[in-house]
N, C-alpha and C. Protein backbone atom coordinates (compact mmCIF):
# COMPACT_ATOMS: atom_id res chain seq x y z
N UNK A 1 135.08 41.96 97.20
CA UNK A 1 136.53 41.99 97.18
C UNK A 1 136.97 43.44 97.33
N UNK A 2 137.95 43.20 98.14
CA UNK A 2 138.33 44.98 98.35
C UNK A 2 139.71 44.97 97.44
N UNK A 3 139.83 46.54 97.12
CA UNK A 3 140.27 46.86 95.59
C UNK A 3 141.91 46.49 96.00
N UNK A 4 142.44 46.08 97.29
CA UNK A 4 143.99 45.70 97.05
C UNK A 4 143.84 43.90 97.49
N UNK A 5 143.05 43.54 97.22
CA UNK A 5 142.58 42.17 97.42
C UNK A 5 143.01 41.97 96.33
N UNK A 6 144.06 40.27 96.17
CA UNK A 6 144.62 39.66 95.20
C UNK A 6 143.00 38.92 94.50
N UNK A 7 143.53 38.71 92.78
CA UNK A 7 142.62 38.24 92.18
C UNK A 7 142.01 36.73 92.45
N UNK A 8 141.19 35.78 92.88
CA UNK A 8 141.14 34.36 93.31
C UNK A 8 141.50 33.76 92.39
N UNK A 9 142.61 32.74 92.29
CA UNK A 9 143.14 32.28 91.54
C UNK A 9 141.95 31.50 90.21
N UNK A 10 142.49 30.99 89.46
CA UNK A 10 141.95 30.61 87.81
C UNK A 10 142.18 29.08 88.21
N UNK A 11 140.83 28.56 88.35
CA UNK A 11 140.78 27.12 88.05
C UNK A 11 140.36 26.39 87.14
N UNK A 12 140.83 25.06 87.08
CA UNK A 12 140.45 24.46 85.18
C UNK A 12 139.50 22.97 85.99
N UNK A 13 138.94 22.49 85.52
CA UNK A 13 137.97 21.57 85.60
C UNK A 13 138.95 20.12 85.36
N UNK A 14 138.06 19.35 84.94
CA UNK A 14 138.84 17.60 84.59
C UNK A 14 137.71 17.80 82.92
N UNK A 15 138.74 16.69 82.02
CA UNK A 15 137.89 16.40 80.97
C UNK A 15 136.80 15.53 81.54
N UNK A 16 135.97 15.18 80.86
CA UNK A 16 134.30 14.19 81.12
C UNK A 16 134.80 12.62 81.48
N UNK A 17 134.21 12.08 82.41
CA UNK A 17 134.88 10.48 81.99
C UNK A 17 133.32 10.01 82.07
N UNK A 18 133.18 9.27 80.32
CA UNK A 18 132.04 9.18 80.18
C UNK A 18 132.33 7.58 78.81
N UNK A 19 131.56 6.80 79.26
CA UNK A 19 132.24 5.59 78.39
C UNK A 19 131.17 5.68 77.29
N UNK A 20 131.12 4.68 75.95
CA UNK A 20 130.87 4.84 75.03
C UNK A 20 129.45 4.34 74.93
N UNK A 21 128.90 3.69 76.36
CA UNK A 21 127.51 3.10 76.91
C UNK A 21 126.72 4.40 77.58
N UNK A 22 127.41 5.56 77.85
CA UNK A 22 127.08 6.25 79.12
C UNK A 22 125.43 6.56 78.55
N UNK A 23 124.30 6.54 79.82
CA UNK A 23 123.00 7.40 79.52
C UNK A 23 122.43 8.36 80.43
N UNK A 24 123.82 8.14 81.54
CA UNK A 24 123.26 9.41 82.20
C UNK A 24 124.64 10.50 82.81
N UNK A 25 124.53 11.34 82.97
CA UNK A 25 125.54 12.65 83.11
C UNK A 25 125.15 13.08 84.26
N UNK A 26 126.34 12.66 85.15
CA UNK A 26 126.09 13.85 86.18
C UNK A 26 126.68 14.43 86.27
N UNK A 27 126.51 16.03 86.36
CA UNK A 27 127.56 17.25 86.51
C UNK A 27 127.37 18.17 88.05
N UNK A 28 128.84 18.62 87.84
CA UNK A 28 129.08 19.72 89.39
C UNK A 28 129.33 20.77 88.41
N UNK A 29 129.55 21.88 89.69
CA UNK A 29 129.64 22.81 88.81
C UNK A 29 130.98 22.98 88.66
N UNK A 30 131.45 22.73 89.63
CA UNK A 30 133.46 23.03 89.19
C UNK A 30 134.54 22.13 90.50
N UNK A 31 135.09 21.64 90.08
CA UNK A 31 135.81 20.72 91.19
C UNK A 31 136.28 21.17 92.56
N UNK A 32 136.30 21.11 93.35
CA UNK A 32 137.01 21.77 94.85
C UNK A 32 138.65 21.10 94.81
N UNK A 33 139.07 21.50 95.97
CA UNK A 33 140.73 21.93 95.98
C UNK A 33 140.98 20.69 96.32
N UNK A 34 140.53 19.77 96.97
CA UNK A 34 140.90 18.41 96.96
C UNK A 34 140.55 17.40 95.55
N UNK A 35 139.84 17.73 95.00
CA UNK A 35 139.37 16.81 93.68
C UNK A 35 140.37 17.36 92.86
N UNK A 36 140.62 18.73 92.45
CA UNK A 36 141.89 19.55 91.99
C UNK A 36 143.72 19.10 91.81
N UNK A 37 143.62 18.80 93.32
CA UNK A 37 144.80 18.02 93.97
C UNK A 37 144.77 17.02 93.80
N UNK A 38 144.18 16.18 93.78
CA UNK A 38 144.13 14.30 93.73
C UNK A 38 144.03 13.83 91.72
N UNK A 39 143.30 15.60 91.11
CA UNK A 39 143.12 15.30 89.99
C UNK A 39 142.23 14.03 89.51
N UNK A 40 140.86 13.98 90.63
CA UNK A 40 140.02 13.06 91.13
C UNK A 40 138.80 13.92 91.31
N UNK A 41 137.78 13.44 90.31
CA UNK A 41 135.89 13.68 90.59
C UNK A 41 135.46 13.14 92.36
N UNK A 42 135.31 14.25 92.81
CA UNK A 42 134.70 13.67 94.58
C UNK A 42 135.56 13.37 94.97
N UNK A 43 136.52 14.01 95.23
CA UNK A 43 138.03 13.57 96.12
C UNK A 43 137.70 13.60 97.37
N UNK A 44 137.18 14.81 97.61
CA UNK A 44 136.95 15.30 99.24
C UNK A 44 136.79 13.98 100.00
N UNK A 45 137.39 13.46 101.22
CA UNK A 45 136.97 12.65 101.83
C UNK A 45 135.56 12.64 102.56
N UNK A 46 134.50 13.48 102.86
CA UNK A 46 133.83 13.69 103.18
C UNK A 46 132.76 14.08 102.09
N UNK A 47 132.62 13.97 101.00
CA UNK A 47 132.07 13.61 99.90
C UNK A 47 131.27 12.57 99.71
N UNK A 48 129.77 12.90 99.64
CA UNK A 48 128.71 11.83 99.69
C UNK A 48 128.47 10.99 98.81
N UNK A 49 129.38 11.90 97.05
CA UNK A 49 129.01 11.25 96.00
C UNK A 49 129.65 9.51 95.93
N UNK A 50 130.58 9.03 95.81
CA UNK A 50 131.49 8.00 95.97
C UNK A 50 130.42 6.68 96.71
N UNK A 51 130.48 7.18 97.85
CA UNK A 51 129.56 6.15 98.70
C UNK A 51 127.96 5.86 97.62
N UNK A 52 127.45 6.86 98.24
CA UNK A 52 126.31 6.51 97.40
C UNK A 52 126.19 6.30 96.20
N UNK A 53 126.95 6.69 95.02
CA UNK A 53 126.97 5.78 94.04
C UNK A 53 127.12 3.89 94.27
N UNK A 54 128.17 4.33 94.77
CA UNK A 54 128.50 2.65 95.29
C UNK A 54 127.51 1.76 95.88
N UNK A 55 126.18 2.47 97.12
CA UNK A 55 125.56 1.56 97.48
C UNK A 55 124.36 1.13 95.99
N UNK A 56 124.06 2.01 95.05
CA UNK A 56 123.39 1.91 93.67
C UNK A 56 123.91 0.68 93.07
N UNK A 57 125.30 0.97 92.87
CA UNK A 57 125.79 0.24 91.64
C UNK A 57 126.36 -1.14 91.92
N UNK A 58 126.55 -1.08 93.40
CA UNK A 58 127.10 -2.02 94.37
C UNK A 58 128.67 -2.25 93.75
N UNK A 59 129.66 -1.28 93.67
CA UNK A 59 131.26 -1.69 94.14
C UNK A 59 131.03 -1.00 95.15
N UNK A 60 132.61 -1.52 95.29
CA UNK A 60 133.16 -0.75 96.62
C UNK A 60 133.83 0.59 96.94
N UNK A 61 132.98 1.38 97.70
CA UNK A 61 133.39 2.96 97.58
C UNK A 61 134.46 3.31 97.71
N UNK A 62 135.38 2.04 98.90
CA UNK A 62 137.02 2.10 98.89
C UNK A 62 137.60 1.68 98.30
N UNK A 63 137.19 1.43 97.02
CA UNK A 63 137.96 0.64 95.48
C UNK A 63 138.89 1.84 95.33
N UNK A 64 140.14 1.52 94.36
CA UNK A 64 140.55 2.53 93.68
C UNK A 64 139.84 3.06 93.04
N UNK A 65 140.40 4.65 92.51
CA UNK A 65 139.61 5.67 91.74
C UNK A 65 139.46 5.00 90.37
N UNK A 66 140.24 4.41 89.68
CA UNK A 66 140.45 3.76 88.55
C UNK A 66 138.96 2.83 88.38
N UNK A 67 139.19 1.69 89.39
CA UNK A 67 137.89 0.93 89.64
C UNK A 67 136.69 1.32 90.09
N UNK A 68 136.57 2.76 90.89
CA UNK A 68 135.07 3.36 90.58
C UNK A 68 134.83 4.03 89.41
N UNK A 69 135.09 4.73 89.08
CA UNK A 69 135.20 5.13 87.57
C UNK A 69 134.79 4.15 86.57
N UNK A 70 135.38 3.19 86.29
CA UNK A 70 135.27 1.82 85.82
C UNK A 70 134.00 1.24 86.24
N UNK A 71 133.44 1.34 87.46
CA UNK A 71 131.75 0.76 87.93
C UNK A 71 130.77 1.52 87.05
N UNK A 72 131.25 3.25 87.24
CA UNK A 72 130.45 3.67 86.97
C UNK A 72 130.01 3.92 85.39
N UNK A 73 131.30 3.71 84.86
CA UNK A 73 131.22 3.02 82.92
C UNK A 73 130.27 2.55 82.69
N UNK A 74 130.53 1.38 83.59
CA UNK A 74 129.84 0.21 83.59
C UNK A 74 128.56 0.09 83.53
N UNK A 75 128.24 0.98 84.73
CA UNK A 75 126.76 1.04 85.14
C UNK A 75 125.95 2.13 83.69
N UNK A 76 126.61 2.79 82.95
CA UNK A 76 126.64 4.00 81.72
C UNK A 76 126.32 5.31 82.20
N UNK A 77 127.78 5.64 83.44
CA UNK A 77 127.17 6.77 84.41
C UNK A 77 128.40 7.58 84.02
N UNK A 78 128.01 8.94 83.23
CA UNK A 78 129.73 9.85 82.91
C UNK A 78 129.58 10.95 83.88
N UNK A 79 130.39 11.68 84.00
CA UNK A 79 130.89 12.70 85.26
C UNK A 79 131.06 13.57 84.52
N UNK A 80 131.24 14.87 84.58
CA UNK A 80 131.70 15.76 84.46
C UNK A 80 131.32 17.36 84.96
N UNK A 81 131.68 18.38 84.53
CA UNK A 81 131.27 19.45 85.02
C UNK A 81 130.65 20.53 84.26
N UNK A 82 129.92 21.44 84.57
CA UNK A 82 129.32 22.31 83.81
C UNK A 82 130.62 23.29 83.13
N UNK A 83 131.51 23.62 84.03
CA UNK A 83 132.69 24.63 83.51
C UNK A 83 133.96 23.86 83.18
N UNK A 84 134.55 24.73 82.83
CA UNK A 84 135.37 24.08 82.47
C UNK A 84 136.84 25.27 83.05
N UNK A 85 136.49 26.40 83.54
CA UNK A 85 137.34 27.38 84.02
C UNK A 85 136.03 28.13 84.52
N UNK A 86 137.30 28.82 85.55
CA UNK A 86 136.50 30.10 86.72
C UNK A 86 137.73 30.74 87.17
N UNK A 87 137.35 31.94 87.51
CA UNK A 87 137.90 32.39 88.98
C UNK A 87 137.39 31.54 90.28
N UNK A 88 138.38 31.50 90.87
CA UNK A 88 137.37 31.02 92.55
C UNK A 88 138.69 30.43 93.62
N UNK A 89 138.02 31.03 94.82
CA UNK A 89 139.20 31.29 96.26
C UNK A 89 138.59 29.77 96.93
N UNK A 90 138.93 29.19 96.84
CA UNK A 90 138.82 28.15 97.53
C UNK A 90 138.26 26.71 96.81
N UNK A 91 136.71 26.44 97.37
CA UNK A 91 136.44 25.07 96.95
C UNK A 91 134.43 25.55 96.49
N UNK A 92 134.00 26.64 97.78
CA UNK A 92 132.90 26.70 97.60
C UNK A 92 131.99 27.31 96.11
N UNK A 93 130.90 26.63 95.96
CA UNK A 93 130.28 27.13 94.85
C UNK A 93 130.14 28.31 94.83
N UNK A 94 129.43 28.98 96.10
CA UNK A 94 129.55 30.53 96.54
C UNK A 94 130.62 31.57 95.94
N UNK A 95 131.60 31.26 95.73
CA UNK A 95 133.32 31.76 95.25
C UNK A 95 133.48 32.09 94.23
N UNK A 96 132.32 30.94 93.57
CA UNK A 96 132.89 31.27 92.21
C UNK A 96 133.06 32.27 91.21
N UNK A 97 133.18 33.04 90.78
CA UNK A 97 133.18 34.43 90.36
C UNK A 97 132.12 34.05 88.88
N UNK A 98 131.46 34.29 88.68
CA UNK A 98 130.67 34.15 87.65
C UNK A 98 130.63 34.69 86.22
N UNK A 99 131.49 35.70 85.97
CA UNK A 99 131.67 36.71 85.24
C UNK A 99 133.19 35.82 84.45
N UNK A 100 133.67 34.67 85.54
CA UNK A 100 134.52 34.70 84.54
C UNK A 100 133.98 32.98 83.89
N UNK A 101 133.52 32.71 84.58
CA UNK A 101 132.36 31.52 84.31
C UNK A 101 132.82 30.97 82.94
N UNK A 102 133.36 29.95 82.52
CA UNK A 102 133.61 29.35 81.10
C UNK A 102 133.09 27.98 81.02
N UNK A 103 132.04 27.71 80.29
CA UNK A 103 131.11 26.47 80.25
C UNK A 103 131.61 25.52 79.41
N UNK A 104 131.38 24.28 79.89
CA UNK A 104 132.22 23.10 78.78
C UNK A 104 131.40 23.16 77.45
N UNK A 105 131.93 22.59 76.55
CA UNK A 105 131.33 22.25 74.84
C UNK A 105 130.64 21.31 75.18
N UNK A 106 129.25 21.42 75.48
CA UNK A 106 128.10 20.41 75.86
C UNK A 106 127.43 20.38 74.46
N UNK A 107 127.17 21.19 73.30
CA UNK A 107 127.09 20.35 71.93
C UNK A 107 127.90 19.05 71.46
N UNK A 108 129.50 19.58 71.58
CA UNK A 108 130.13 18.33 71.33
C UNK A 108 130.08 17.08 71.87
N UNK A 109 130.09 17.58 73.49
CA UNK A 109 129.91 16.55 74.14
C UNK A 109 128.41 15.49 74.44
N UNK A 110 127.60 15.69 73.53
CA UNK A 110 126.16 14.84 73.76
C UNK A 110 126.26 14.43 72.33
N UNK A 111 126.81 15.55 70.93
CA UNK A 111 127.19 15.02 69.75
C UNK A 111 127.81 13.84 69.89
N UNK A 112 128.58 13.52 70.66
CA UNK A 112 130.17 12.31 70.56
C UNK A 112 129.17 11.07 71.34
N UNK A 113 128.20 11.73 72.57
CA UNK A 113 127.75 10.39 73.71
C UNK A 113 126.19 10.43 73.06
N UNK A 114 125.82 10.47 72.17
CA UNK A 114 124.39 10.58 71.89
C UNK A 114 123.09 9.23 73.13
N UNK A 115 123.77 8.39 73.48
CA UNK A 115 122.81 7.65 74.56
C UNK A 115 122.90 8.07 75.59
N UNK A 116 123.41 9.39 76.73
CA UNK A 116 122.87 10.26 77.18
C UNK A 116 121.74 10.95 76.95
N UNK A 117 120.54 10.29 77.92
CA UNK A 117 119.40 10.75 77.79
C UNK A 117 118.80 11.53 78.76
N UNK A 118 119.83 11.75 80.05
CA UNK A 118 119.38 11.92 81.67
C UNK A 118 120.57 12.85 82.00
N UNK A 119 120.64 14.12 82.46
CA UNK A 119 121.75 14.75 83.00
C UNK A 119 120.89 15.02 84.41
N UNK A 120 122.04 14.88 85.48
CA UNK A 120 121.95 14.96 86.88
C UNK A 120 122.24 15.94 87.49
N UNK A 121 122.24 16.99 88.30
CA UNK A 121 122.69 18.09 88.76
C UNK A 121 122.75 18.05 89.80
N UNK A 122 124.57 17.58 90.57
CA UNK A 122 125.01 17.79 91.58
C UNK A 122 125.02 18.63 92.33
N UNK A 123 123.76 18.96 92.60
CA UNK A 123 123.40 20.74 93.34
C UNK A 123 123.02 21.52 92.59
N UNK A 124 122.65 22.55 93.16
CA UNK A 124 121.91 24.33 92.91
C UNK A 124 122.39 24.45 92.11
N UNK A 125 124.47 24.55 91.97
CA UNK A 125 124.52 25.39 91.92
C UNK A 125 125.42 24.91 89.98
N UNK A 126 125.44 23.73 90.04
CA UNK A 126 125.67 23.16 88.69
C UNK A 126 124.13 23.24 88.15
N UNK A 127 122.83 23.06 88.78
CA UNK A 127 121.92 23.62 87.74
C UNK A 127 121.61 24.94 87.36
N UNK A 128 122.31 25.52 88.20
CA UNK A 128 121.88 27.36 87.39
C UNK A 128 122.55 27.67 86.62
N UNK A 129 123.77 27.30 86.86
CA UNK A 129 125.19 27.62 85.72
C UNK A 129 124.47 27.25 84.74
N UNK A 130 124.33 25.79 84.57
CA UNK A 130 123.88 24.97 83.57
C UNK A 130 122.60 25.88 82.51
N UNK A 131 121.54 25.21 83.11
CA UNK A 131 120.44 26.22 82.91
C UNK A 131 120.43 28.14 82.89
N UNK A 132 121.67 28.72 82.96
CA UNK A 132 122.12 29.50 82.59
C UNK A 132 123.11 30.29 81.19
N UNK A 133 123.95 29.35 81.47
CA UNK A 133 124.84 29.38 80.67
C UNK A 133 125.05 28.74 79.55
N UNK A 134 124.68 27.12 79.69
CA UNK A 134 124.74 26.21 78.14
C UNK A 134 122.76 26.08 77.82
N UNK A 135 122.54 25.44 78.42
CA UNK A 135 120.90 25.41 78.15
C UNK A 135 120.72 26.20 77.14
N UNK A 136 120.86 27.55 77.04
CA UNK A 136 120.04 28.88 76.17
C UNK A 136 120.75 28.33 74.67
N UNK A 137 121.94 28.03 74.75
CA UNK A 137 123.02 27.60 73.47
C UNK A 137 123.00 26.51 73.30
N UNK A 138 122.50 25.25 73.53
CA UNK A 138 122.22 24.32 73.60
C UNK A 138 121.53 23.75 72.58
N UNK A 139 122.25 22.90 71.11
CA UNK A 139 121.38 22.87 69.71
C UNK A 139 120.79 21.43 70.30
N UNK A 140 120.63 20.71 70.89
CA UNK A 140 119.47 19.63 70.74
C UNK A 140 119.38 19.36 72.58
N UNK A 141 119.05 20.38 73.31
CA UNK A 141 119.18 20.39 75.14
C UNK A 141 117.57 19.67 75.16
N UNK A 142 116.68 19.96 74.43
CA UNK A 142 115.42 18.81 74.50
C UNK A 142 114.86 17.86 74.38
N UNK A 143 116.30 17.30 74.02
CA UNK A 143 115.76 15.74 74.39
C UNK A 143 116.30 14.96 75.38
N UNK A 144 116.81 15.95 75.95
CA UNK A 144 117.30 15.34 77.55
C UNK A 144 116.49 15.72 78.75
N UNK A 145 116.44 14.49 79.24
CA UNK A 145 115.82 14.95 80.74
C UNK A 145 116.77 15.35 82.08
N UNK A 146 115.92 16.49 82.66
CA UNK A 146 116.77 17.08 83.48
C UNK A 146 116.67 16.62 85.24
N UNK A 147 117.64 16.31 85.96
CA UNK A 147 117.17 16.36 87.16
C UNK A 147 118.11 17.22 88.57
N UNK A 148 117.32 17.29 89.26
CA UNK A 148 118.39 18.48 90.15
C UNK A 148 118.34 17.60 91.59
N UNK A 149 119.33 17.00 92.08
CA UNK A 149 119.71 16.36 92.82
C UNK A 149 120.50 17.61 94.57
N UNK A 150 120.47 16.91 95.06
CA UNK A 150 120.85 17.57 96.64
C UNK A 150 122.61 17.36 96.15
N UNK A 151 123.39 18.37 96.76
CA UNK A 151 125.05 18.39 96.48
C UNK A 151 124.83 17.18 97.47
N UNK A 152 126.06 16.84 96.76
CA UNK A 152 126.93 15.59 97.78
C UNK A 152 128.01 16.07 98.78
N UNK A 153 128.69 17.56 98.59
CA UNK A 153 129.26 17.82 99.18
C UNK A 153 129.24 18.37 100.75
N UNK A 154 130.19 18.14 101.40
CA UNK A 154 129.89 18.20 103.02
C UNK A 154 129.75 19.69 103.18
N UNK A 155 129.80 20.66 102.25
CA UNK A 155 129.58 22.16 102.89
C UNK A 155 128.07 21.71 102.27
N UNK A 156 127.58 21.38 101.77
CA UNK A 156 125.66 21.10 101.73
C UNK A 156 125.38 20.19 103.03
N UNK A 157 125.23 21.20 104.17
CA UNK A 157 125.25 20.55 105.84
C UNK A 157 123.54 20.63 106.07
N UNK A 158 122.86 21.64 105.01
CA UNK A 158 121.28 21.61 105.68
C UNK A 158 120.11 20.32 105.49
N UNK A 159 121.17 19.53 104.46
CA UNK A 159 120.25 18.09 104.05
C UNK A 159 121.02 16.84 105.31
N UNK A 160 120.55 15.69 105.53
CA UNK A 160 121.37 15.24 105.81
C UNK A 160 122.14 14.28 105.08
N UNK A 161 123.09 13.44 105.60
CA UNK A 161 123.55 12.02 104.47
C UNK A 161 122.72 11.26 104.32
N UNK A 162 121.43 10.81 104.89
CA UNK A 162 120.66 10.08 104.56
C UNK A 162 119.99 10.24 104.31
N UNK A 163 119.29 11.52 103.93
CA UNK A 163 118.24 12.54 102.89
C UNK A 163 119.19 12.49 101.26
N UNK A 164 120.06 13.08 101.51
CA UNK A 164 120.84 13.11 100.62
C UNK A 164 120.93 11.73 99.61
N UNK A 165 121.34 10.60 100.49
CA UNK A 165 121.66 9.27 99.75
C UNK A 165 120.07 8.87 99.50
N UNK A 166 119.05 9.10 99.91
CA UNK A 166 117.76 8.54 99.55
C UNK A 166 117.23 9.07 98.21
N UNK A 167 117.60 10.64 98.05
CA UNK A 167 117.28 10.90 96.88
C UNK A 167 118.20 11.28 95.78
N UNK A 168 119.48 10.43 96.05
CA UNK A 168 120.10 9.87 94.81
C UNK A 168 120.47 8.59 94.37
N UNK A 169 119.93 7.78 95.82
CA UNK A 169 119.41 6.26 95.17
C UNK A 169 118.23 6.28 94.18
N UNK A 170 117.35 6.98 94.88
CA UNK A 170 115.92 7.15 94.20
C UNK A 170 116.43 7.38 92.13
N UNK A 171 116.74 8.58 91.59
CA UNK A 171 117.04 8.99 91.29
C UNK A 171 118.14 8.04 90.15
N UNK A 172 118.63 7.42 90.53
CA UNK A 172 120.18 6.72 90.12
C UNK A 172 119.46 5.07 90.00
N UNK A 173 118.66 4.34 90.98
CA UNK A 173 118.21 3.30 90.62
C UNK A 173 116.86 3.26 89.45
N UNK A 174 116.39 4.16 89.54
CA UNK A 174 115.09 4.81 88.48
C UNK A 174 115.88 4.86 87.28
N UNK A 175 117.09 4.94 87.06
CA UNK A 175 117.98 5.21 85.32
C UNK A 175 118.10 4.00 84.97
């Protein structure tokens, strides 16, 4: 950033939507400008996560947001994100300014869902945060199993969608 370069604006995350069955967690690392806007997990239309959950759990990926959400209750699948605030110019993980990096209350939150036994990592770049930032502070992070999954998102262009959806069927039907 050059020194008369405006600051990248301050973004806030979504609370967890995680039902009272949930056993597995998958996290991003921070929402993009369409999930932001819609105030929607995987808004992006071009977003791999939605579909491929759906071919797992079998609804319909063009259900309302209400009713995937609701599948994925169902199925005991919660969402959420590693942060909970950042700096960051846009949508990409790359952006994110790290320094201002603010990690969700992942004690409380496995305290409250204790049958979370499986957290998922929607990319690189929610497992380094993760494994960075809460992991080290983390009063009971060992009895969860960890897995690091390919982003779903369409700027992750070097996998394809059907690399991608194979190893988060794999992955998602194995829970």
């Amino acid at each position: 950033m050059k020194r008369n370069d405006p600051a990248p604006p301050r973004v806030r995350g979504f609370l967890p939507l995680a039902g009272p069955a949930a056993r597995i967690l998958v996290l991003g690392s921070m929402p993009g400008v369409a999930s932001l806007r819609r105030q929607q997990y995987y808004a992006h239309p071009r977003n791999a996560f939605w579909p491929i959950a759906a071919a797992v759990f079998g609804f319909d990926a063009g259900a309302g947001y209400a009713e995937r959400v609701a599948a994925l209750a169902a199925a005991g699948v919660a969402l959420w994100d590693v942060l909970q605030a950042c700096d960051r110019a846009g949508s990409l993980d790359a952006d994110i300014d790290e320094a201002t990096a603010e990690p969700n209350d992942f004690d409380a939150f496995f305290r409250a869902h204790p049958g979370i036994a499986r957290v998922y990592f929607n990319g690189a770049k929610a497992a380094a945060l993760y494994r960075r930032r809460v992991l080290p502070r983390l009063v009971d992070g060992g009895r969860l199993q960890y897995l690091d999954l390919p982003s779903t998102s369409p700027a992750h262009a070097a996998m394809s969608l059907q690399d991608k959806s194979a190893a988060w069927q794999r992955a998602l039907a194995g829970a």
